[in-house]
PDB file of N, CA and C in Angstrom:
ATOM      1  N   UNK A   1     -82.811  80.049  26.464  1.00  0.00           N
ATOM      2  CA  UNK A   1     -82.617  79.108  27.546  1.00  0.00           C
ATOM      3  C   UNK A   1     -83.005  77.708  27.068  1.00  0.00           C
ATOM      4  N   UNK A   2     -82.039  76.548  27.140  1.00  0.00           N
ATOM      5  CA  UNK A   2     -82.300  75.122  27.116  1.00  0.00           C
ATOM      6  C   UNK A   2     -83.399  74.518  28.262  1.00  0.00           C
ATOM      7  N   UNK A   3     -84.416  73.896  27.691  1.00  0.00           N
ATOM      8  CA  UNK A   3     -85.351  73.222  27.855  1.00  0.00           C
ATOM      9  C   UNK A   3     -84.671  71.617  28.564  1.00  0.00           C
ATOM     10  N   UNK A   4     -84.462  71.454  29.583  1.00  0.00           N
ATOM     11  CA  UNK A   4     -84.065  70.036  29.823  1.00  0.00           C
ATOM     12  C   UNK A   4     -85.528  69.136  29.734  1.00  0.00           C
ATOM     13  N   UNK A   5     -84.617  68.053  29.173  1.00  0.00           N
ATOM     14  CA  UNK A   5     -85.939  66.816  29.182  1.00  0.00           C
ATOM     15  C   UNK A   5     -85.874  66.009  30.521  1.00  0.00           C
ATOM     16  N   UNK A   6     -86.816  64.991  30.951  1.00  0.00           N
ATOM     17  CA  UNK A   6     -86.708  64.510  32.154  1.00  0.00           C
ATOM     18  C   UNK A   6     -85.859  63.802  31.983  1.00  0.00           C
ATOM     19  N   UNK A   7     -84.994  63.058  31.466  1.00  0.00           N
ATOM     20  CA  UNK A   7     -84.136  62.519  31.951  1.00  0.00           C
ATOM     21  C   UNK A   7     -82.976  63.307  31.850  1.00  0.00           C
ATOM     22  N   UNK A   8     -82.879  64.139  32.049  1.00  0.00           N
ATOM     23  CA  UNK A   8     -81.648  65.233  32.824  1.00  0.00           C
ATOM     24  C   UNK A   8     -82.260  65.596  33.989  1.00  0.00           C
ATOM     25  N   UNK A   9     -83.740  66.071  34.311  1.00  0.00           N
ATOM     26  CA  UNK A   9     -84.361  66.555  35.408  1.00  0.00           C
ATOM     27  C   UNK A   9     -84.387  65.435  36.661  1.00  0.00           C
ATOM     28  N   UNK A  10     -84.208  64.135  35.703  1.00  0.00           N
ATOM     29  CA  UNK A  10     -84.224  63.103  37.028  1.00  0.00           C
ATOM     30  C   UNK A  10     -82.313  62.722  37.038  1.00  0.00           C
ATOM     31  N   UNK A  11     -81.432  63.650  36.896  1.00  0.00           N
ATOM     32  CA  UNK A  11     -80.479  63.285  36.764  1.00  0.00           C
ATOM     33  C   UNK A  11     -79.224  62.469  35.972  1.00  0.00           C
ATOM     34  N   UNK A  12     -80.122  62.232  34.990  1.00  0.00           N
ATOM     35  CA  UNK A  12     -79.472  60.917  33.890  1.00  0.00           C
ATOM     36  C   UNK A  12     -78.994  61.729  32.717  1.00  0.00           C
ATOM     37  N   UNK A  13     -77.635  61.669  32.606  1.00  0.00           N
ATOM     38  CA  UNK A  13     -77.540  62.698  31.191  1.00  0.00           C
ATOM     39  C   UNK A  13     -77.886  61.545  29.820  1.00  0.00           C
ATOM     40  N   UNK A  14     -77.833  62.182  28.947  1.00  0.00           N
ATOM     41  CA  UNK A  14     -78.344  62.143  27.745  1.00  0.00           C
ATOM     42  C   UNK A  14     -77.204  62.396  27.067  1.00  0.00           C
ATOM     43  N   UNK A  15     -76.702  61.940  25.702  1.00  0.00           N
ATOM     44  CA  UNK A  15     -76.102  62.274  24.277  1.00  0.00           C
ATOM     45  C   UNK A  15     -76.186  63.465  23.560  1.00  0.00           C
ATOM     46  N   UNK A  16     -75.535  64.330  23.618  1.00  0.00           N
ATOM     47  CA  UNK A  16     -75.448  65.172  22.921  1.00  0.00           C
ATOM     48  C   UNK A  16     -75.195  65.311  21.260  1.00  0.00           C
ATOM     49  N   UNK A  17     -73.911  64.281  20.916  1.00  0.00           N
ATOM     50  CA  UNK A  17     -73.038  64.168  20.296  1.00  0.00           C
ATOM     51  C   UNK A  17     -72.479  62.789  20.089  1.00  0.00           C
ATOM     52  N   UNK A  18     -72.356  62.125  18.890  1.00  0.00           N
ATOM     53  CA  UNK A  18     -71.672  60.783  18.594  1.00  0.00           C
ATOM     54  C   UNK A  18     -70.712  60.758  17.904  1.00  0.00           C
ATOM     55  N   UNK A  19     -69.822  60.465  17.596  1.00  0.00           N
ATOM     56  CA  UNK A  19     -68.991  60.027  16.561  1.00  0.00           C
ATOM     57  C   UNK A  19     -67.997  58.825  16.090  1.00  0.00           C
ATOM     58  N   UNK A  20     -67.407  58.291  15.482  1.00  0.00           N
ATOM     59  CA  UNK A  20     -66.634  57.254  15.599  1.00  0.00           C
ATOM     60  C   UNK A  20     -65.315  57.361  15.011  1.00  0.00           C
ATOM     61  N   UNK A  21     -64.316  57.474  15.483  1.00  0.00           N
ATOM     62  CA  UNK A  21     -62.782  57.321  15.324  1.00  0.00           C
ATOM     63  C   UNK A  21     -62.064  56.237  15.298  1.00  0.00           C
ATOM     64  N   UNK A  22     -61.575  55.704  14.052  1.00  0.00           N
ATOM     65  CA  UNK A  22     -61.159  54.399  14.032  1.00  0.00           C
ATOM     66  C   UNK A  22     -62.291  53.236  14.205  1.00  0.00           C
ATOM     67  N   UNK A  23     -62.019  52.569  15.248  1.00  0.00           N
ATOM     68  CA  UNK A  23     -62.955  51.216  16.389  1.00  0.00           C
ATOM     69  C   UNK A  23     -63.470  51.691  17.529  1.00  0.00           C
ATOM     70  N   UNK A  24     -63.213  53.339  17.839  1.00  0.00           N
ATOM     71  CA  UNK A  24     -63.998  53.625  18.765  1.00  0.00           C
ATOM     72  C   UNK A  24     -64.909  54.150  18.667  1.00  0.00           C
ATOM     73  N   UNK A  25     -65.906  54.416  19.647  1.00  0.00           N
ATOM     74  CA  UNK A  25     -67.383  55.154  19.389  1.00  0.00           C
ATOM     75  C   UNK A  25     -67.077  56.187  20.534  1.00  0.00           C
ATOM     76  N   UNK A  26     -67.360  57.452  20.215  1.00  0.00           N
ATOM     77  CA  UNK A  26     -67.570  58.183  21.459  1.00  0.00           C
ATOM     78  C   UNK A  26     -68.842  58.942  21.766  1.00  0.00           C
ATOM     79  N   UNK A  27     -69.214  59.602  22.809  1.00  0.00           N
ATOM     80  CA  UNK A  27     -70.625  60.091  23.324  1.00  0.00           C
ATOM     81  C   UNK A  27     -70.049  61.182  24.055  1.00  0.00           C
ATOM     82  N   UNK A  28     -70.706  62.507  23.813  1.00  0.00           N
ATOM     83  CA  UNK A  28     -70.690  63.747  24.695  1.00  0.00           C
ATOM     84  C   UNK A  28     -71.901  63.773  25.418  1.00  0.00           C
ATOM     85  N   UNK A  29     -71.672  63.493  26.517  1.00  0.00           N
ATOM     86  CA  UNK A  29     -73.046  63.937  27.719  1.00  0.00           C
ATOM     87  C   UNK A  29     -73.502  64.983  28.331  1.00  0.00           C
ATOM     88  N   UNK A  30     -74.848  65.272  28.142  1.00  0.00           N
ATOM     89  CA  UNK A  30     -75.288  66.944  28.661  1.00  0.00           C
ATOM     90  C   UNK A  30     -74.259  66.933  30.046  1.00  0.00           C
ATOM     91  N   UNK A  31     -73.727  66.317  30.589  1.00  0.00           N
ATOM     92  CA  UNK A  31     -73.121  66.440  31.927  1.00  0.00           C
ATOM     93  C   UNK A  31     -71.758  66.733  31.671  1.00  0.00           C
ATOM     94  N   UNK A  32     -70.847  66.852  30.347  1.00  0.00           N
ATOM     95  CA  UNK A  32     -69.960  67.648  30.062  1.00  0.00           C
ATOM     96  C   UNK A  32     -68.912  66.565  29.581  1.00  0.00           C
ATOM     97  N   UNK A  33     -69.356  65.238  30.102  1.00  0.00           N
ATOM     98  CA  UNK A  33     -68.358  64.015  29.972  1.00  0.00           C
ATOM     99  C   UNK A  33     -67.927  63.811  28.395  1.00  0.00           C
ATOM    100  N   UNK A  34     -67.496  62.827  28.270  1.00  0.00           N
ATOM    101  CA  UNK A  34     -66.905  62.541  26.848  1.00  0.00           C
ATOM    102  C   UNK A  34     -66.867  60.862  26.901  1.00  0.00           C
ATOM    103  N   UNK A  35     -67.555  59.917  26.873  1.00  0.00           N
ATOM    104  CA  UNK A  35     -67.574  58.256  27.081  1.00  0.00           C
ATOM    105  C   UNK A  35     -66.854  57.795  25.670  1.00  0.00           C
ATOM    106  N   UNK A  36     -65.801  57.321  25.795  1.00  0.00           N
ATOM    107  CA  UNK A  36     -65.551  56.121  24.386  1.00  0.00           C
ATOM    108  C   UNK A  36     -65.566  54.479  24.767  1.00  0.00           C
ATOM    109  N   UNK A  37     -65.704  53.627  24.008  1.00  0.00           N
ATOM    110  CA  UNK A  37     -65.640  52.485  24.098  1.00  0.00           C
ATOM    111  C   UNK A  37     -65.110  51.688  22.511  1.00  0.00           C
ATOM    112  N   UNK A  38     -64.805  50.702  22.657  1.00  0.00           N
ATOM    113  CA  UNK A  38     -64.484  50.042  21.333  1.00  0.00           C
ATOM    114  C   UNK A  38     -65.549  49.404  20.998  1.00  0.00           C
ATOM    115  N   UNK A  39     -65.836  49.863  19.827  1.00  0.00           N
ATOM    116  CA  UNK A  39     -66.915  49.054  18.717  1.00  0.00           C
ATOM    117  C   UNK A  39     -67.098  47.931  19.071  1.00  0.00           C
ATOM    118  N   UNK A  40     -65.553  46.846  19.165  1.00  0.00           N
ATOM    119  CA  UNK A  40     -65.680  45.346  18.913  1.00  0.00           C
ATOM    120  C   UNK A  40     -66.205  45.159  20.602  1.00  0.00           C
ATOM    121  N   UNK A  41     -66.586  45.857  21.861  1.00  0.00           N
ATOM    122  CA  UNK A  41     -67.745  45.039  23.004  1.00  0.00           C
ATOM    123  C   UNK A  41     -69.149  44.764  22.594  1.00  0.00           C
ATOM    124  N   UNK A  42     -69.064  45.449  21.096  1.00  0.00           N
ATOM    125  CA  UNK A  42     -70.984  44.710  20.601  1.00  0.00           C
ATOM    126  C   UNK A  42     -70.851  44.072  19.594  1.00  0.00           C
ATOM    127  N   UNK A  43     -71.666  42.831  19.697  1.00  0.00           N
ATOM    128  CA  UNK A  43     -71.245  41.856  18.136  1.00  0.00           C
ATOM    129  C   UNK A  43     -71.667  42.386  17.093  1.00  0.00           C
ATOM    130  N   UNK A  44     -72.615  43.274  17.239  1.00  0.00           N
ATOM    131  CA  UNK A  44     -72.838  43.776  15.222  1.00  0.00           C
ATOM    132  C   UNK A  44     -71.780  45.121  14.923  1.00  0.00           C
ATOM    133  N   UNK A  45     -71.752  45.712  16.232  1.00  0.00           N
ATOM    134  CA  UNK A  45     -70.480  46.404  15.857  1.00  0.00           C
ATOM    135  C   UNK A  45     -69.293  45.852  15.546  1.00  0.00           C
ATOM    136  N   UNK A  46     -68.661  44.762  16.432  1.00  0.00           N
ATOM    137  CA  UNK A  46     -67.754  44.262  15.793  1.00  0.00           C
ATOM    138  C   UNK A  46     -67.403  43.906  14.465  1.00  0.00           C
ATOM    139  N   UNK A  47     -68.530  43.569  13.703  1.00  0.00           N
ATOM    140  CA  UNK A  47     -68.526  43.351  12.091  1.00  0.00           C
ATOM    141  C   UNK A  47     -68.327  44.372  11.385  1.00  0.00           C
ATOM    142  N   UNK A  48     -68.861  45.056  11.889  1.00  0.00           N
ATOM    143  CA  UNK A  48     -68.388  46.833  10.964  1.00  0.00           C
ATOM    144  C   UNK A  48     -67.710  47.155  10.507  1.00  0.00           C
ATOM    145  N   UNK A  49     -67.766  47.962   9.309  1.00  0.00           N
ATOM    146  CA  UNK A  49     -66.510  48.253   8.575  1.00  0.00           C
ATOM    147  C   UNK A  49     -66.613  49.613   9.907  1.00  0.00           C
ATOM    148  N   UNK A  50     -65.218  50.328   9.369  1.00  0.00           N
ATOM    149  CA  UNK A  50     -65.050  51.485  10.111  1.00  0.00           C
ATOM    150  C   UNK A  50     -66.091  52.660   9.139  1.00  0.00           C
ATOM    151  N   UNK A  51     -66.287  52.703   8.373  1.00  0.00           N
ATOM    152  CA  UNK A  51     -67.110  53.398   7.622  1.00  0.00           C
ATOM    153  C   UNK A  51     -68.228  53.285   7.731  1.00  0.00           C
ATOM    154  N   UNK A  52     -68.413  52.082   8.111  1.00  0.00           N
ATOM    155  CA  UNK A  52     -69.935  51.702   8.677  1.00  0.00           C
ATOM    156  C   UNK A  52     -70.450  52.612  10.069  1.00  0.00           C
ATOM    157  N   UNK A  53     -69.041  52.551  11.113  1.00  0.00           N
ATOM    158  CA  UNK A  53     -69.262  52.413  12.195  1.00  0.00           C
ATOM    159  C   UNK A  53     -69.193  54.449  12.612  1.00  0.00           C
ATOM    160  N   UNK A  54     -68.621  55.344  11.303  1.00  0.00           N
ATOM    161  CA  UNK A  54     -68.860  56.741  11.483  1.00  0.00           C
ATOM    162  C   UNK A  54     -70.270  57.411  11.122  1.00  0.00           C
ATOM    163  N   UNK A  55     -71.228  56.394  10.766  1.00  0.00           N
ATOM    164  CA  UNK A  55     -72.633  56.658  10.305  1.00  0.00           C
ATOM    165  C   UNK A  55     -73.357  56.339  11.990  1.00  0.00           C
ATOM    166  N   UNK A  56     -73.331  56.788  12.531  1.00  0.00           N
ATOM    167  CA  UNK A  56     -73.792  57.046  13.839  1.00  0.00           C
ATOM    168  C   UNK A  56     -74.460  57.459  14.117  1.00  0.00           C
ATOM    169  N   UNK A  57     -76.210  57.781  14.526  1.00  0.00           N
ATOM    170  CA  UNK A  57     -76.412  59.203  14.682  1.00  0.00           C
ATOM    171  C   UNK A  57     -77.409  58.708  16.096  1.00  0.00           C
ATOM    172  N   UNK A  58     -77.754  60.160  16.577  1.00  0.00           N
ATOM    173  CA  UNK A  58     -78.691  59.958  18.227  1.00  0.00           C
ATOM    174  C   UNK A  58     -80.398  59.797  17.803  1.00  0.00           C
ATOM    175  N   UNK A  59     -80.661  59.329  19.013  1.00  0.00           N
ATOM    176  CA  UNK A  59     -82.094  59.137  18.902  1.00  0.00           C
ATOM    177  C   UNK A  59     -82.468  59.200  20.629  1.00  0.00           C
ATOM    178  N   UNK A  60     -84.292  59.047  20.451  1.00  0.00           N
ATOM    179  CA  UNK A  60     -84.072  59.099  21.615  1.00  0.00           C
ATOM    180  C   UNK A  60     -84.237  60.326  22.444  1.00  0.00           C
ATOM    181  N   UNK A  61     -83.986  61.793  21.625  1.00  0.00           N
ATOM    182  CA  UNK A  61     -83.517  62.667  22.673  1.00  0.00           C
ATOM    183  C   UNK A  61     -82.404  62.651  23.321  1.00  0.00           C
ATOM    184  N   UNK A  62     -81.457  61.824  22.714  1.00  0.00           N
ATOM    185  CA  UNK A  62     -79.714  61.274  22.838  1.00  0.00           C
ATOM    186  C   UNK A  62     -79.647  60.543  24.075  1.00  0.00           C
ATOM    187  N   UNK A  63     -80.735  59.551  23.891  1.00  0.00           N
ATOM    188  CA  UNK A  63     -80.863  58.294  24.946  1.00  0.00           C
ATOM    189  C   UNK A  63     -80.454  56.851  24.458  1.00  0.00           C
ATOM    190  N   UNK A  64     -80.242  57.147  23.007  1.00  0.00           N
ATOM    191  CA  UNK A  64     -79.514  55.710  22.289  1.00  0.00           C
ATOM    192  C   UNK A  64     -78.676  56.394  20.999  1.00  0.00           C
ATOM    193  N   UNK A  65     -78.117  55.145  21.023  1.00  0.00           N
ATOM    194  CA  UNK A  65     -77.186  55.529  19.521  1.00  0.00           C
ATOM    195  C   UNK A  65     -78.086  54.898  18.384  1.00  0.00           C
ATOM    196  N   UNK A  66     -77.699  54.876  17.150  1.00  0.00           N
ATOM    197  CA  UNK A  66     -78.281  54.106  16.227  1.00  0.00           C
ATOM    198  C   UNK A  66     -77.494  54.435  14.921  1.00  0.00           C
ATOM    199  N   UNK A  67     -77.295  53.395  14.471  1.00  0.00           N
ATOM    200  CA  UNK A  67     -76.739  53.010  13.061  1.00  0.00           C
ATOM    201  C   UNK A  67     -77.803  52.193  12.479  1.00  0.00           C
ATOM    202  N   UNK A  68     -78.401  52.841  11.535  1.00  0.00           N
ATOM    203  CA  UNK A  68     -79.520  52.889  10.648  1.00  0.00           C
ATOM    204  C   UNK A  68     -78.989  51.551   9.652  1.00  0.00           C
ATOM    205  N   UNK A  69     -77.604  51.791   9.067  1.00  0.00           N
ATOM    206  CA  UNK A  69     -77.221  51.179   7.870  1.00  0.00           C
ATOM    207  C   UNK A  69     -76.675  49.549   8.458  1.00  0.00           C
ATOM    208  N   UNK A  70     -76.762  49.507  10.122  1.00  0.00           N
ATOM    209  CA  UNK A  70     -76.454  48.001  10.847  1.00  0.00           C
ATOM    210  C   UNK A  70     -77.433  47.447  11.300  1.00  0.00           C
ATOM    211  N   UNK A  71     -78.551  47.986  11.228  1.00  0.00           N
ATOM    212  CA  UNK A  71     -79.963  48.114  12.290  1.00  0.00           C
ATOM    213  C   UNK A  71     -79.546  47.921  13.642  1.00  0.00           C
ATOM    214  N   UNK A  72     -79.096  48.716  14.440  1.00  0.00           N
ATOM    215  CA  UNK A  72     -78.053  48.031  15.530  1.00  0.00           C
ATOM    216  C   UNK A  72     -78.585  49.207  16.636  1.00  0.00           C
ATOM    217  N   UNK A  73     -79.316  49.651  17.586  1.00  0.00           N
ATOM    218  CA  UNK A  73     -79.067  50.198  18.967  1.00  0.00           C
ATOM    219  C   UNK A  73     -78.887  50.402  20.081  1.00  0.00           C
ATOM    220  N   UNK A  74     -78.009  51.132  20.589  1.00  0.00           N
ATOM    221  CA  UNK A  74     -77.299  51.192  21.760  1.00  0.00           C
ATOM    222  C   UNK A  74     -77.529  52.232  22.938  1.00  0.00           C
ATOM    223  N   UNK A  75     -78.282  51.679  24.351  1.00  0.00           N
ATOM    224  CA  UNK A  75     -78.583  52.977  25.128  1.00  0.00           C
ATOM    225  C   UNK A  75     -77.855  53.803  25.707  1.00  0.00           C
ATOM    226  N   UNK A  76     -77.853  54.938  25.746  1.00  0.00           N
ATOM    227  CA  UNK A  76     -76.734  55.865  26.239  1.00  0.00           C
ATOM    228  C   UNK A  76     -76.427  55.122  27.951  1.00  0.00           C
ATOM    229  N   UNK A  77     -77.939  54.927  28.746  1.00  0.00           N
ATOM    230  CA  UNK A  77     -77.235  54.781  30.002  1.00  0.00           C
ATOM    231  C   UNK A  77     -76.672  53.357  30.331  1.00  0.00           C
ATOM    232  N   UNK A  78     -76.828  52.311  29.062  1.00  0.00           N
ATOM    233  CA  UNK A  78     -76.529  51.278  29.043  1.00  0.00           C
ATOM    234  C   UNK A  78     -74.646  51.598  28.779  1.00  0.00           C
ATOM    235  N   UNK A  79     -74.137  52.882  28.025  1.00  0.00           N
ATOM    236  CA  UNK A  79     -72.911  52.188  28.040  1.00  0.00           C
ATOM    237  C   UNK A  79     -72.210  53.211  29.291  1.00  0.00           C
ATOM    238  N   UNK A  80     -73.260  53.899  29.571  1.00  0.00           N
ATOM    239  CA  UNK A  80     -72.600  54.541  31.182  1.00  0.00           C
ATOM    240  C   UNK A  80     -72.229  53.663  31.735  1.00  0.00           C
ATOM    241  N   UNK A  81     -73.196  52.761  31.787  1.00  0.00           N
ATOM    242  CA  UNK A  81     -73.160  51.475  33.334  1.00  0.00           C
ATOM    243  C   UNK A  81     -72.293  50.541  32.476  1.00  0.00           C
ATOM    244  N   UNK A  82     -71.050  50.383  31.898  1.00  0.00           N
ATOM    245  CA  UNK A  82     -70.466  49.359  30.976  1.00  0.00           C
ATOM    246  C   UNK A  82     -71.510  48.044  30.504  1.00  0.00           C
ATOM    247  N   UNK A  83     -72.302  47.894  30.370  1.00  0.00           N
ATOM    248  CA  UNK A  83     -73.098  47.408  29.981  1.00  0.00           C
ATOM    249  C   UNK A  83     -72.778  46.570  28.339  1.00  0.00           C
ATOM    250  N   UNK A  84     -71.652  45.944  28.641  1.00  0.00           N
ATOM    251  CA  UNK A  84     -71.501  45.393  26.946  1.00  0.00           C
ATOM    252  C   UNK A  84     -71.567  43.621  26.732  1.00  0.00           C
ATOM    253  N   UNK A  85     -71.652  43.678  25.070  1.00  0.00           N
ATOM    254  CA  UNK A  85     -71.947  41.865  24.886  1.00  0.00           C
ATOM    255  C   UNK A  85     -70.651  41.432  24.990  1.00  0.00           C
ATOM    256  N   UNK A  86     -69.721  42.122  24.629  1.00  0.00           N
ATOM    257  CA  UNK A  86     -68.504  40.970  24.871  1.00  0.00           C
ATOM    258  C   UNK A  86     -67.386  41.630  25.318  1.00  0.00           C
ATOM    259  N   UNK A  87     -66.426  41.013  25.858  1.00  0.00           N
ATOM    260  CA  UNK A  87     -65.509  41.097  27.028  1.00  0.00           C
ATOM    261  C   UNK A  87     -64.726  42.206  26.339  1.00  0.00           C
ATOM    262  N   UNK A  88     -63.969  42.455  27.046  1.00  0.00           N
ATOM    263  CA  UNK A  88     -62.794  43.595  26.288  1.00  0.00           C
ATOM    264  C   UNK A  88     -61.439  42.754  26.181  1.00  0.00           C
ATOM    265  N   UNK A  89     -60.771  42.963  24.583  1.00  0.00           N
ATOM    266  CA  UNK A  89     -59.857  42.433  23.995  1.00  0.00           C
ATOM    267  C   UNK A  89     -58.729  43.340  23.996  1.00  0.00           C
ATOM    268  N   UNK A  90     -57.216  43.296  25.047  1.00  0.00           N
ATOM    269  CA  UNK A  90     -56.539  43.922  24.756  1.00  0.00           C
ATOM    270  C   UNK A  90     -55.650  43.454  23.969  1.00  0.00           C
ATOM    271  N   UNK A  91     -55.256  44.875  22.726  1.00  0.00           N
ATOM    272  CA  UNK A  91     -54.579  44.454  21.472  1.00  0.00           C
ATOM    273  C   UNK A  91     -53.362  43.721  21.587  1.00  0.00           C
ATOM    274  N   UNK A  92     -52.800  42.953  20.695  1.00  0.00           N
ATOM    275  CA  UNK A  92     -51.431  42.420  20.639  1.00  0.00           C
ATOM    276  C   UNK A  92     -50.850  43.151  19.997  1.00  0.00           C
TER     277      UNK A  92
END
């Protein structure tokens, strides 16, 4: 049997799972969801190579992201709540 931590017990899911495809980042949430967003709404992500940006890993208890090799972190419930530095760019 899984042990929930309090922030599932107070309702807030948590990160299971990260990965990055292309410019996107995605997040699996103990709540079953699947969140992506594009790299380029955070400015150090935006600089990223894409190789940079598949070195991903959780922390936290999968309450933030972190890329070790950008020094760069990101809170899980921060990108629930869209919570980003810069606007969203749709492609040409």
């Amino acid at each position: 049997m899984k042990l929930k931590n309090k922030k599932e017990e107070l309702g807030e899911p948590t990160a299971i799972k990260a990965w990055a495809a292309g410019r996107m980042i995605y997040v699996e949430l103990t709540d079953g969801r699947i969140v992506g967003f594009p790299a380029d709404r955070f400015k150090i992500l935006s600089r990223a190579t894409d190789a940079q940006l598949k070195k991903v890993t959780l922390r936290l208890n999968g309450f933030a992201l972190r890329w070790e090799n950008l020094d760069e972190d990101i809170t899980v419930p921060g990108i629930i709540a869209g919570n980003f530095q810069l606007p969203f760019k749709i492609a040409s």
